[in-house]
Protein backbone atom coordinates (compact mmCIF):
# COMPACT_ATOMS: atom_id res chain seq x y z
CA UNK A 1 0.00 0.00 0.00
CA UNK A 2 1.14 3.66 -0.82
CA UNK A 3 2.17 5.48 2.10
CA UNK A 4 0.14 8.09 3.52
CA UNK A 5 1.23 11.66 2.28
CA UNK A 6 -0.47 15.10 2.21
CA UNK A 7 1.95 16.78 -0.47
CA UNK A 8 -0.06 17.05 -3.70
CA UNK A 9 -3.59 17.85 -2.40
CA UNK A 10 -5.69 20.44 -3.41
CA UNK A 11 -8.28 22.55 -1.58
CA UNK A 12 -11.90 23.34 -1.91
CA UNK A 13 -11.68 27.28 -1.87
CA UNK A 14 -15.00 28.39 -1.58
CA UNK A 15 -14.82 32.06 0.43
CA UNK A 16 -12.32 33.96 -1.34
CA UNK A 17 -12.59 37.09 1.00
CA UNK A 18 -10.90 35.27 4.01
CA UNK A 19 -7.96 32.67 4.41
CA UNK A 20 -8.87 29.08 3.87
CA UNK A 21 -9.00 27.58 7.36
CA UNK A 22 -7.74 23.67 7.98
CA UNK A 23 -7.57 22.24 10.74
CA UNK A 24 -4.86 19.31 12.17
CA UNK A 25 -5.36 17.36 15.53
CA UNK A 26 -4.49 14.16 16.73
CA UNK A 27 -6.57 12.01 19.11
CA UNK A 28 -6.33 8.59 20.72
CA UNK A 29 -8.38 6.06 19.73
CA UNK A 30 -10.56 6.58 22.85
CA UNK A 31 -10.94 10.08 21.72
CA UNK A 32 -8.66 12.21 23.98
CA UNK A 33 -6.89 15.09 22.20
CA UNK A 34 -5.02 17.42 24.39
CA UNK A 35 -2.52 16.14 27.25
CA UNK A 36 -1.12 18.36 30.56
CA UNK A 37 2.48 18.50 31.18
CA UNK A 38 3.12 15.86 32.99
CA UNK A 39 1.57 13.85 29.95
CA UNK A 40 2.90 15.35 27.44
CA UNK A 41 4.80 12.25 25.63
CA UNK A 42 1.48 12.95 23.88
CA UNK A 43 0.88 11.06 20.70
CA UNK A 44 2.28 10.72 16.90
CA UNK A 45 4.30 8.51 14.76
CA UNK A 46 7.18 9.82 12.73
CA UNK A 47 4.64 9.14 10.19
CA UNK A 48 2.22 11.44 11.49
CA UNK A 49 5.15 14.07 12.46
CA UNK A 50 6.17 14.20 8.21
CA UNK A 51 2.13 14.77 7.64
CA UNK A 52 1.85 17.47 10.04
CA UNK A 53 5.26 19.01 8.12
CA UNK A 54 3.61 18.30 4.69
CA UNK A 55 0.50 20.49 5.78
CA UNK A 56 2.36 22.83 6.93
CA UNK A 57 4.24 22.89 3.17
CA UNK A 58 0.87 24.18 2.04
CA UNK A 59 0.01 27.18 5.07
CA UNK A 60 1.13 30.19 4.86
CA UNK A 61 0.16 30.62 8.60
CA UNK A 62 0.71 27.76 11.60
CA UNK A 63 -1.41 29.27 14.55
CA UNK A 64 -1.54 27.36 18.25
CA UNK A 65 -3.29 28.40 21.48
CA UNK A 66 -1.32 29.86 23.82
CA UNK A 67 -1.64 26.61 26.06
CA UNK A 68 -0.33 24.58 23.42
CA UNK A 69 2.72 27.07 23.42
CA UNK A 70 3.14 26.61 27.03
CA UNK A 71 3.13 22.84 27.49
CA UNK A 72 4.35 21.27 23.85
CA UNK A 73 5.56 23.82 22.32
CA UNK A 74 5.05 25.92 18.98
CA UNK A 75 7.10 26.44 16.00
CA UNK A 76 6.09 26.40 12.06
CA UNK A 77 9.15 24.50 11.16
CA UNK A 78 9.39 22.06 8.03
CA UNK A 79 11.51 19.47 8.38
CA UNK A 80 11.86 17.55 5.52
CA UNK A 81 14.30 19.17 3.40
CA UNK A 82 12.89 19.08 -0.09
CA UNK A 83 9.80 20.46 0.93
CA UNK A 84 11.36 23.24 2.29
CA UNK A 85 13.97 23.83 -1.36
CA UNK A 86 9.83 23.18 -3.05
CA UNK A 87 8.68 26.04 -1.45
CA UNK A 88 11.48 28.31 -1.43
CA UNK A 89 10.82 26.97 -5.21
CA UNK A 90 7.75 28.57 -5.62
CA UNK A 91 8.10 31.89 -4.21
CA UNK A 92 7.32 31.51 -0.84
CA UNK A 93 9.16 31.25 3.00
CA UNK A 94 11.05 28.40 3.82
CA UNK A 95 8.84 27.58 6.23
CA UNK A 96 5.28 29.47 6.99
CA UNK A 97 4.82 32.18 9.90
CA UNK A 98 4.28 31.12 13.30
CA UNK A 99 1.50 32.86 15.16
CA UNK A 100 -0.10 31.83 18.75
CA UNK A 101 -3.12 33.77 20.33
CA UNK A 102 -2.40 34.18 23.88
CA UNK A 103 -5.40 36.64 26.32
CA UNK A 104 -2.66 37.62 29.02
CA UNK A 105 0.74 37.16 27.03
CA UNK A 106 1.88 34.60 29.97
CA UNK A 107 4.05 32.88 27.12
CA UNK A 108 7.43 30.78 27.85
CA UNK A 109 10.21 33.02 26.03
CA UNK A 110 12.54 30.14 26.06
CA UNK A 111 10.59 28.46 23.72
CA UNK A 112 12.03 27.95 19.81
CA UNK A 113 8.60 30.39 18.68
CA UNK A 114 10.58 33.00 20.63
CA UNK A 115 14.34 31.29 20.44
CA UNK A 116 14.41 30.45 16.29
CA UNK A 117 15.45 32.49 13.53
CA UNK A 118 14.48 30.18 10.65
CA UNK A 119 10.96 31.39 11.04
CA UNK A 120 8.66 34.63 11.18
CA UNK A 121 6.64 35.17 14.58
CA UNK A 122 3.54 36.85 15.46
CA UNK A 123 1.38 36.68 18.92
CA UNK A 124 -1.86 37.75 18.65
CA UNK A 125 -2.57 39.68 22.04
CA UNK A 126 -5.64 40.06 23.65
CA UNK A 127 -6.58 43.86 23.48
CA UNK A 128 -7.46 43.71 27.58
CA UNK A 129 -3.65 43.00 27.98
CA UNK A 130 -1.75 45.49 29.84
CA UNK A 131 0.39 47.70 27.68
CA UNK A 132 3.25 47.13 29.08
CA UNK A 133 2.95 43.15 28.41
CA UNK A 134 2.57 44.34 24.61
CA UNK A 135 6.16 46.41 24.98
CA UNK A 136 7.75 43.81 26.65
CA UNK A 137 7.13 40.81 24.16
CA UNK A 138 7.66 43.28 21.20
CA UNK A 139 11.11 42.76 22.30
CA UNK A 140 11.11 38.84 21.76
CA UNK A 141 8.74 38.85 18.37
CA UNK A 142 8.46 40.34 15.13
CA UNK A 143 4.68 41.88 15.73
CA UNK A 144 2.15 41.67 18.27
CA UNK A 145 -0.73 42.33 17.31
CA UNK A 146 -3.54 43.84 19.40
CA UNK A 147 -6.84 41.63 19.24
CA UNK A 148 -10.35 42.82 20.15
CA UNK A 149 -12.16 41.17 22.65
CA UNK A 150 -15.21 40.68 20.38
CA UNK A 151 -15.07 39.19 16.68
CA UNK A 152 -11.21 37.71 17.78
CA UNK A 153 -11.36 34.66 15.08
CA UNK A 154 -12.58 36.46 12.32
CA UNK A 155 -10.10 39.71 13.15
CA UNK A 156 -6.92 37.32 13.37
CA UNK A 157 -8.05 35.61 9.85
CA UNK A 158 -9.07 39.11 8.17
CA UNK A 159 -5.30 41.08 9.64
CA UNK A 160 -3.50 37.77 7.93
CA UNK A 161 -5.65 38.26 4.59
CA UNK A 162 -5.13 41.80 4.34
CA UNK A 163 -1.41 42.27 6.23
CA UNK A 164 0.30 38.91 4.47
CA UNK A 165 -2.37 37.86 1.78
CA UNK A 166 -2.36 34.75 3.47
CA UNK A 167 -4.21 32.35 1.75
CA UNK A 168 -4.24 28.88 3.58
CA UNK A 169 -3.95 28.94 7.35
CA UNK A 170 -3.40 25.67 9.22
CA UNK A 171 -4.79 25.28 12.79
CA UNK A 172 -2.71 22.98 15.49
CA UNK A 173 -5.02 23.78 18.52
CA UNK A 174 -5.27 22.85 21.34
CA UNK A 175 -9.21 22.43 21.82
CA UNK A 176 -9.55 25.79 23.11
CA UNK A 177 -7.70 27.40 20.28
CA UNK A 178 -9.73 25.33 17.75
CA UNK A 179 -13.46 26.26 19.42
CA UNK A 180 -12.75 29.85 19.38
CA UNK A 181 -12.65 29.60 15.45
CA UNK A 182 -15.33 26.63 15.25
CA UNK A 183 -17.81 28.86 17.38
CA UNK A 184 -17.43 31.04 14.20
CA UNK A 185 -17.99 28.95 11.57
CA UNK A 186 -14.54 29.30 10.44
CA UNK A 187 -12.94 25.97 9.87
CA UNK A 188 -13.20 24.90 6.68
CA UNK A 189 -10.98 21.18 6.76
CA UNK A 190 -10.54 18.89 9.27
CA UNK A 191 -7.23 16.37 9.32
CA UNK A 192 -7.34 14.04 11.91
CA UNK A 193 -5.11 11.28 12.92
CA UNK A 194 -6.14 8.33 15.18
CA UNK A 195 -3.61 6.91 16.96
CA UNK A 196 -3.88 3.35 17.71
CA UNK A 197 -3.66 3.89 21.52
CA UNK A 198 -5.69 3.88 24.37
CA UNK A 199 -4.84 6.81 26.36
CA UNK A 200 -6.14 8.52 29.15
CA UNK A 201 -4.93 11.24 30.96
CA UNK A 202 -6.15 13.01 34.34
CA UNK A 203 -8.05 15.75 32.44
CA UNK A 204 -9.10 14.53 28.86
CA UNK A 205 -10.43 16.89 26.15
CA UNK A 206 -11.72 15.94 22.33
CA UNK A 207 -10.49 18.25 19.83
CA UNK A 208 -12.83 20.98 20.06
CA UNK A 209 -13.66 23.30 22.87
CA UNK A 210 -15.75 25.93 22.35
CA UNK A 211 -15.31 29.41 24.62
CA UNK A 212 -19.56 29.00 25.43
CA UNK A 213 -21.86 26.45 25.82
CA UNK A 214 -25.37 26.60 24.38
CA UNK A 215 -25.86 23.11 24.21
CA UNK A 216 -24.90 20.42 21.51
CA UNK A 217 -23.20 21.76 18.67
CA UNK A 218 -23.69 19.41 15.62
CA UNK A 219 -21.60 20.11 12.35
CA UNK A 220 -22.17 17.53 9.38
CA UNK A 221 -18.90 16.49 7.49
CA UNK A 222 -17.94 15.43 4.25
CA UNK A 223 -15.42 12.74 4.46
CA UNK A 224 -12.77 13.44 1.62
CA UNK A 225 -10.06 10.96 2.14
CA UNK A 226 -8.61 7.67 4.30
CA UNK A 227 -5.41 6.79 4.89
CA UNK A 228 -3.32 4.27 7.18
CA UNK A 229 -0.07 3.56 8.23
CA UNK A 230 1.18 -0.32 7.97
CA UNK A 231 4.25 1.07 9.52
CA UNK A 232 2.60 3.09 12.73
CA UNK A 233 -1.19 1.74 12.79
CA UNK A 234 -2.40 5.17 12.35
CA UNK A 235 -5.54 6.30 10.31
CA UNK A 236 -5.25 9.33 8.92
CA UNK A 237 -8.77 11.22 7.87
CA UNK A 238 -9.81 14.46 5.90
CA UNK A 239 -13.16 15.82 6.21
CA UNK A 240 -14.35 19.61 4.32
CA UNK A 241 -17.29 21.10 6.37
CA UNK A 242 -20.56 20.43 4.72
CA UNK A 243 -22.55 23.14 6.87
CA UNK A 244 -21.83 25.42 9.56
CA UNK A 245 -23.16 23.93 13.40
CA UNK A 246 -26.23 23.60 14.74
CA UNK A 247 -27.07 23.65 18.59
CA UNK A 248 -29.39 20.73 18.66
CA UNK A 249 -30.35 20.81 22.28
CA UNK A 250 -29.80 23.30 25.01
């Protein structure tokens, strides 16, 4: 069987007045998605690892929560080579700009998002931040960028549209991360990898958290491809969003 691989894929553009929004999550195969520091051997394959890289050959933007920043990590880097020479190639960054999206700026400056030069860097700051938090991270990133309190999804997607005519951003969560533009209607591809574990940590979260609740949110899927790994036991899935959510019960 052909190994799994996300490099020549194309992408159902349908909004042309905003970025194209995927989405990329692992979960176990008991459906837990986000893991707290003293879990975080987390999940993934080295097969799973070179997917994640080969989405991120397509983005022009890599954005994670700040929680994600603060116990795995964040970076945008490619690491397979000749994806890197491909896109160099074609006109565009070796490898795409980082961004996370942080409410208080309480961000881990030794981290390679702060610590790397082979990438761009922006934090999206929540606009209820002191100041002073905005002056003192300007010194560790290339922008910070203000975010209102109100409309934040759509404001981050429209400044990377209009600022760096982004065209394809790719989402790495966490859950929280991921609800705040899900709660928006935003998400436009989901890639999903189930790992062939069972694992359970002390505080378990699927790959979704929205910032409210108002009851069930239902979204209907179109499944566009399946893949698996002989090697790692992994399924790899791609769904496009057929409609936006519904609360079905509150």
């Amino acid at each position: 069987m052909l190994n799994p691989s996300y490099k020549e894929i194309n992408f159902f553009y349908s909004n042309f007045s905003r970025p194209y929004l995927i989405s990329n999550m692992i979960i176990s195969s008991d459906g837990n998605a986000l893991f707290t520091d003293e879990d975080n051997n987390g999940l993934g394959s080295d097969v799973d690892r070179r997917l994640m890289s080969e989405l991120r050959f397509h983005a022009d933007v890599v954005i994670n929560g700040a929680e994600t920043l603060r116990v795995c990590g964040s970076s945008s880097l490619i690491k397979e080579k000749e994806l890197v020479k491909q896109r160099v190639s074609n006109g565009k960054s070796a490898h795409p700009i980082a961004s996370v999206v942080t409410n208080s700026g309480n961000l881990p400056l030794n981290n390679r998002f702060f610590t790397s030069d082979a990438f761009d860097s922006i934090i999206f700051l929540g606009d209820e931040a002191d100041q002073s938090v905005l002056n003192f991270l300007s010194n560790y990133c290339e922008e910070i960028v203000s975010v209102p309190k109100d409309n934040r999804a759509r404001f981050i997607l429209n400044y990377l549209y209009e600022n760096y005519s982004s065209k394809i951003i790719l989402l790495e969560g966490g859950p929280s991360i991921n609800g705040l533009f899900f709660e928006n209607n935003l998400i436009d591809e989901y890639f999903i990898t189930i790992s062939p574990e069972i694992f359970i940590p002390q505080n378990s979260f699927t790959t979704i958290n929205p910032s409210k609740y108002l009851g069930i949110y239902k979204q209907d899927l179109i499944l566009v491809s399946v893949q698996h790994s002989d090697e790692s036991g992994e399924v790899f899935l791609r769904y496009k969003r057929k409609n936006k959510f519904k609360v079905i019960k509150s």
